[in-house]
Structures are given as C-alpha cells and as structure tokens.
Protein backbone atom coordinates (compact mmCIF):
# COMPACT_ATOMS: atom_id res chain seq x y z
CA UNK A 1 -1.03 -13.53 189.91
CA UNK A 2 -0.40 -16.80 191.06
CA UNK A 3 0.42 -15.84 195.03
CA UNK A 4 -3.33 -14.02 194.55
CA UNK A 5 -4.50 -17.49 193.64
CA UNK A 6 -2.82 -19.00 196.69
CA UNK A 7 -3.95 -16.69 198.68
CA UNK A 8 -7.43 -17.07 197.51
CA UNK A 9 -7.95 -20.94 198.09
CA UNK A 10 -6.50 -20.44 201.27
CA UNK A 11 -9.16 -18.49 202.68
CA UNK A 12 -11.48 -20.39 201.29
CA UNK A 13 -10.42 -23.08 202.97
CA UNK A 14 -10.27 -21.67 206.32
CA UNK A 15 -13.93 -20.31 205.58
CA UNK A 16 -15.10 -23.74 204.74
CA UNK A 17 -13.63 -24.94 207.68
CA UNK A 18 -14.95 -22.27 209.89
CA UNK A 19 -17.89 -22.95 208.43
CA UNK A 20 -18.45 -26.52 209.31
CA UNK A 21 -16.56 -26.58 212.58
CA UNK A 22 -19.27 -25.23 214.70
CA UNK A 23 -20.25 -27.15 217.20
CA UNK A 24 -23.50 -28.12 219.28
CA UNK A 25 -23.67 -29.48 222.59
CA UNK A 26 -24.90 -32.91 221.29
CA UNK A 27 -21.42 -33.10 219.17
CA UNK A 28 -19.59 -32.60 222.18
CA UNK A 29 -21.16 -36.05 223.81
CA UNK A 30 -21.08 -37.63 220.62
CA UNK A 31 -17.25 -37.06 220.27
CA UNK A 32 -16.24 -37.66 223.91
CA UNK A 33 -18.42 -41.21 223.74
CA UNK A 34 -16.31 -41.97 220.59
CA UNK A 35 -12.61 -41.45 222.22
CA UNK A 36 -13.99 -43.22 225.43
CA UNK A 37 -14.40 -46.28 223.29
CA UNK A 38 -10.72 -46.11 222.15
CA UNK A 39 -8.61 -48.71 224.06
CA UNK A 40 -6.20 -46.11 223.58
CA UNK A 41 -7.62 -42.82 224.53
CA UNK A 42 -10.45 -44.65 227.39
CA UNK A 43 -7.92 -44.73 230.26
CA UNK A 44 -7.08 -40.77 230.30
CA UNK A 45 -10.79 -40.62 231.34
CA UNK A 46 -9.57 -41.57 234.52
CA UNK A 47 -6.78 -40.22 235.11
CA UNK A 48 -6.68 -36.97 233.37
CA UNK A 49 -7.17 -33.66 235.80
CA UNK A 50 -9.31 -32.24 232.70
CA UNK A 51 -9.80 -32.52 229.16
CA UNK A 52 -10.75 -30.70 225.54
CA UNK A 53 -13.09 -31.70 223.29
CA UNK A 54 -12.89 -30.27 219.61
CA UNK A 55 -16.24 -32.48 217.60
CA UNK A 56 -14.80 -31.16 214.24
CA UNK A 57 -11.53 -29.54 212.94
CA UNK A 58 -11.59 -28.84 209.52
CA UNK A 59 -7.96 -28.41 207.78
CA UNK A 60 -6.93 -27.89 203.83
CA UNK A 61 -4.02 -26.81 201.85
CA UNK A 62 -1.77 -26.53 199.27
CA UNK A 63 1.51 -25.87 199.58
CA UNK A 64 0.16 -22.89 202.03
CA UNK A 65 -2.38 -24.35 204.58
CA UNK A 66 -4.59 -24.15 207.81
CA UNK A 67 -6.87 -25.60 210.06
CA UNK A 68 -9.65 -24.43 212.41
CA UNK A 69 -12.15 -25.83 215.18
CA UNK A 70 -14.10 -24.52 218.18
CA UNK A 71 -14.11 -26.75 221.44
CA UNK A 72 -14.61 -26.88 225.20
CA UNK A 73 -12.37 -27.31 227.80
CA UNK A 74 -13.91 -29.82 231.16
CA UNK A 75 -12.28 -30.68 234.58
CA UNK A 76 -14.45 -33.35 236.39
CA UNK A 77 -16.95 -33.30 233.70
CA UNK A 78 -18.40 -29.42 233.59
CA UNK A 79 -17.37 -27.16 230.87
CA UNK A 80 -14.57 -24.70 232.13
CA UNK A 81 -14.58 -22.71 228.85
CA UNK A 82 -14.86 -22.88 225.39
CA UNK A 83 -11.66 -22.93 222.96
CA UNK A 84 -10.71 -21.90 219.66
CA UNK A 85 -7.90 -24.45 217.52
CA UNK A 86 -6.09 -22.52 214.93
CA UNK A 87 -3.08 -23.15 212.37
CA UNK A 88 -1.44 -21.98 209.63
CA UNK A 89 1.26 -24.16 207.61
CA UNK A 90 3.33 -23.63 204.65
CA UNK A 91 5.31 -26.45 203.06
CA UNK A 92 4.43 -29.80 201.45
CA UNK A 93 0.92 -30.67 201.94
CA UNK A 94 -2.15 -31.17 199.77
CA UNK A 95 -5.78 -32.10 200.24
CA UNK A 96 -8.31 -31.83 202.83
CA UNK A 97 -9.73 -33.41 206.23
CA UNK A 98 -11.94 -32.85 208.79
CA UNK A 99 -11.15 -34.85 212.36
CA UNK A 100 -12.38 -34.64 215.97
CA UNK A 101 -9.56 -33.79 218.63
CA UNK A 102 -9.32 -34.62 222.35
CA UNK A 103 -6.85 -33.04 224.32
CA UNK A 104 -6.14 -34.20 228.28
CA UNK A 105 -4.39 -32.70 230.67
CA UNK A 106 -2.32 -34.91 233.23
CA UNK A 107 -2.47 -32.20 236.05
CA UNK A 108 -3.19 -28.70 237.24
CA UNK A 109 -0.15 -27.45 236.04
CA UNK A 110 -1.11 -28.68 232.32
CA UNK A 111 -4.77 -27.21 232.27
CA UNK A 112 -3.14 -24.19 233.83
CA UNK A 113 -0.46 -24.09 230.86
CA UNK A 114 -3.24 -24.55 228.42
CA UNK A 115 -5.99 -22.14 229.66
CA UNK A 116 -3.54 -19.20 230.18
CA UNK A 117 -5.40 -17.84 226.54
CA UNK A 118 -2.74 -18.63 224.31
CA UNK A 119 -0.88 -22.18 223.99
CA UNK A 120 0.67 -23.50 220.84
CA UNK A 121 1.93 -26.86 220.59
CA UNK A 122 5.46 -27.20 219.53
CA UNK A 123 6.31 -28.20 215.87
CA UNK A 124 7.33 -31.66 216.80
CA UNK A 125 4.42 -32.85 218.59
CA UNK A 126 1.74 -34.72 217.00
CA UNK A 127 -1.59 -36.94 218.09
CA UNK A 128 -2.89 -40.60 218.78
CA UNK A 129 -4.83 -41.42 215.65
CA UNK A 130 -7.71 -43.85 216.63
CA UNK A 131 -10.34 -45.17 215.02
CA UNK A 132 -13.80 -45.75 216.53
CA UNK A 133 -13.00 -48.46 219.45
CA UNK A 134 -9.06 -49.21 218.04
CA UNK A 135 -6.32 -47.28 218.41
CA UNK A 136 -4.49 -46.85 215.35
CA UNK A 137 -0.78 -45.22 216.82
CA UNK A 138 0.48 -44.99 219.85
CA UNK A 139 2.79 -42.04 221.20
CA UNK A 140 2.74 -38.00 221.21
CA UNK A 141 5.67 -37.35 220.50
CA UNK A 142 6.96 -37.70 216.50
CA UNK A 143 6.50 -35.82 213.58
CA UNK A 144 2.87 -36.70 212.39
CA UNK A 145 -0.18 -38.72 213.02
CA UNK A 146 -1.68 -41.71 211.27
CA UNK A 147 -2.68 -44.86 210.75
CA UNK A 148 0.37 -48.21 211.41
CA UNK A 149 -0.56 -51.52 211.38
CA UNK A 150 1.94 -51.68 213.91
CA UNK A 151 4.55 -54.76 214.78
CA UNK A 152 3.79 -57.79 213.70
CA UNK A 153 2.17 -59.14 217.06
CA UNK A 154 -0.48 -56.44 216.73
CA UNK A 155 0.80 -55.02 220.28
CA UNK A 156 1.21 -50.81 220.68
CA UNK A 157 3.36 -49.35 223.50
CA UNK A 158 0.22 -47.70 225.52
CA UNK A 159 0.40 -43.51 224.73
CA UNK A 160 1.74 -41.22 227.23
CA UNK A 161 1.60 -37.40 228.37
CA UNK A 162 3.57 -35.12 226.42
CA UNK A 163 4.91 -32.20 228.54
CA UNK A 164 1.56 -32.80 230.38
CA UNK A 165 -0.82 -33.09 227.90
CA UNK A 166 -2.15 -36.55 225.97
CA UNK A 167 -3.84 -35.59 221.98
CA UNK A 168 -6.04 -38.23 219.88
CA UNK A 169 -7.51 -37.32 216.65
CA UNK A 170 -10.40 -39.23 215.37
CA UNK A 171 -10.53 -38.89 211.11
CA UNK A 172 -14.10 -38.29 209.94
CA UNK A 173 -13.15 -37.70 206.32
CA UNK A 174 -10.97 -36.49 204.04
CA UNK A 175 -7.75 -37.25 202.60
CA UNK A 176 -4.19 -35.01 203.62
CA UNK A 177 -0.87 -35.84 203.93
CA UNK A 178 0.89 -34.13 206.52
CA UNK A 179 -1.12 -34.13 209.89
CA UNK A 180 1.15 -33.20 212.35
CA UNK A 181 -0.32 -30.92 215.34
CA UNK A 182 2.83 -29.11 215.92
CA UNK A 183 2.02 -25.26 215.49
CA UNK A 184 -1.52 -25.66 216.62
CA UNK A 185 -2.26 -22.55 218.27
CA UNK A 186 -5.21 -22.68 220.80
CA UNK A 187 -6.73 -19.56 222.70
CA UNK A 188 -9.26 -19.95 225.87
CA UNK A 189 -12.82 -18.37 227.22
CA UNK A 190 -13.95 -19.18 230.43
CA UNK A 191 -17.07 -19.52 231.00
C-alpha cells in the first residue's frame, strides 16, 4: 500500500509539472533577457555556437522524484527545434521547485552531441545558479546547484564549458534540496 502511495504523488507531480511547464513564445524572451543580465551567464551570449532555453522546469519528490520542461534549442538567434527536459530520481530529496534553464553549447560538436534526439547529462554534472543580474555559483562541474555566498572577497572563478556545454538555472520558486542536473535526459525536434 504504501509503494501505491509513492507511486501516486509521483505522478502527480510530474502532471503538475507538465502542467505548468508549457511554454509561450513571450516566456522564451522573457527567460533569455533574464540570464543575459547574469554577469555570469551574459558572456556565453557571445561566444556560445547555440543555446537552449527551458522558461519553466517544474521538479518534486519524495524519496522517488522527477522533473519536466519543454524548451527550444537557437544557433545565431532562430529556433532550431524545440526540446523536451526529463528526469526521474530516487534517493534523498523532498519538496518542490520550479526554475528556468539555459543550456549553451561551446561549438558544433556540442549542439551536434545535444540535438542527436537523446542526450542525458551525466550524474555528476550540475548548473550555475544565478539570480536575476548576480550570479550566485560558479562552475559545472560538482554535485549540485545553489546558492554560496562565496569567499570572503565576494570574487567567483568565472564558469566554464563542461564537456562542451555551459547550464544556469534561474529559481522562480519553490523549496528542494537536492538540485543536481545529473540524469537530466533531454530529447530534440527540429523544426
């Protein structure tokens, strides 16, 4: 009886979060204007070969977990494709969130990798948090994301590519500890 219950609220999570992680086109300039004014995330808007936009992931759990959000994938500013973001997680974790996500790609190879139709990152891997105009952590590599006041002189080592690719996440509410991206499995529509 109680792995019916478990199974239960876990669906109903992923329906809730299904349910508000539609997006609109208006979302998707909304988000991208909000990582541009990141000091941390700003500079991959340069430099990046392309980039994916997810305006709202919703994720919840309890001991068994998940998380879901629709994006779309640019090079040079046009929409390539649109994206799917799922995961599913089992261990210690509790609560629930909803967060924007920007992945970039350094290169060709990278938006290759991730528009093949299925890409997963691997469990180690985790985001830039930022917050609206400050960037919150710097790196993507570890084993989660979140907020650090940092060292003492306020000064963050700037973020770098990952095996090609650069993630932020931008909280819009919610509270849930664990928020690693590791295991995020992504799939891929061109247009």
């Amino acid at each position: 009886m109680k792995h019916y219950r478990w199974r239960t609220l876990t669906i109903a999570l992923l329906f809730f979060a299904a349910l508000f992680s539609s997006a609109h086109a208006d979302d998707y300039t909304k988000t991208t204007e909000i990582f541009k004014q990141s000091e941390a995330a700003s500079p991959f808007f340069k430099s990046a070969y392309g980039y994916a936009v997810f305006p709202m992931v919703g994720k919840g759990g309890f001991v068994v977990g998940g998380a879901y959000g629709t994006g779309q994938v640019y090079v040079d500013g046009v929409v390539t494709g649109t994206t799917r973001l799922i995961k599913a997680s089992i261990g210690f974790q509790a609560g629930g969130q909803a967060f924007s996500q920007m992945i970039f790609f350094q290169d060709k190879r990278a938006y290759d990798e991730f528009t093949s139709g299925s890409f997963e990152f691997d469990a180690g891997v985790s985001a830039v948090a930022i917050t609206a105009g400050v960037q919150a952590k710097a790196g993507t590599a570890g084993a989660s994301a979140g907020a650090s006041a940092g060292p003492a002189t306020g000064k963050h080592a700037p973020p770098a590519y990952h095996k090609g690719m650069a993630v932020f996440v931008h909280a819009k509410g919610g509270l849930m500890y664990e928020a690693s991206i590791g295991g995020q499995k992504f799939s891929y529509t061109p247009k």
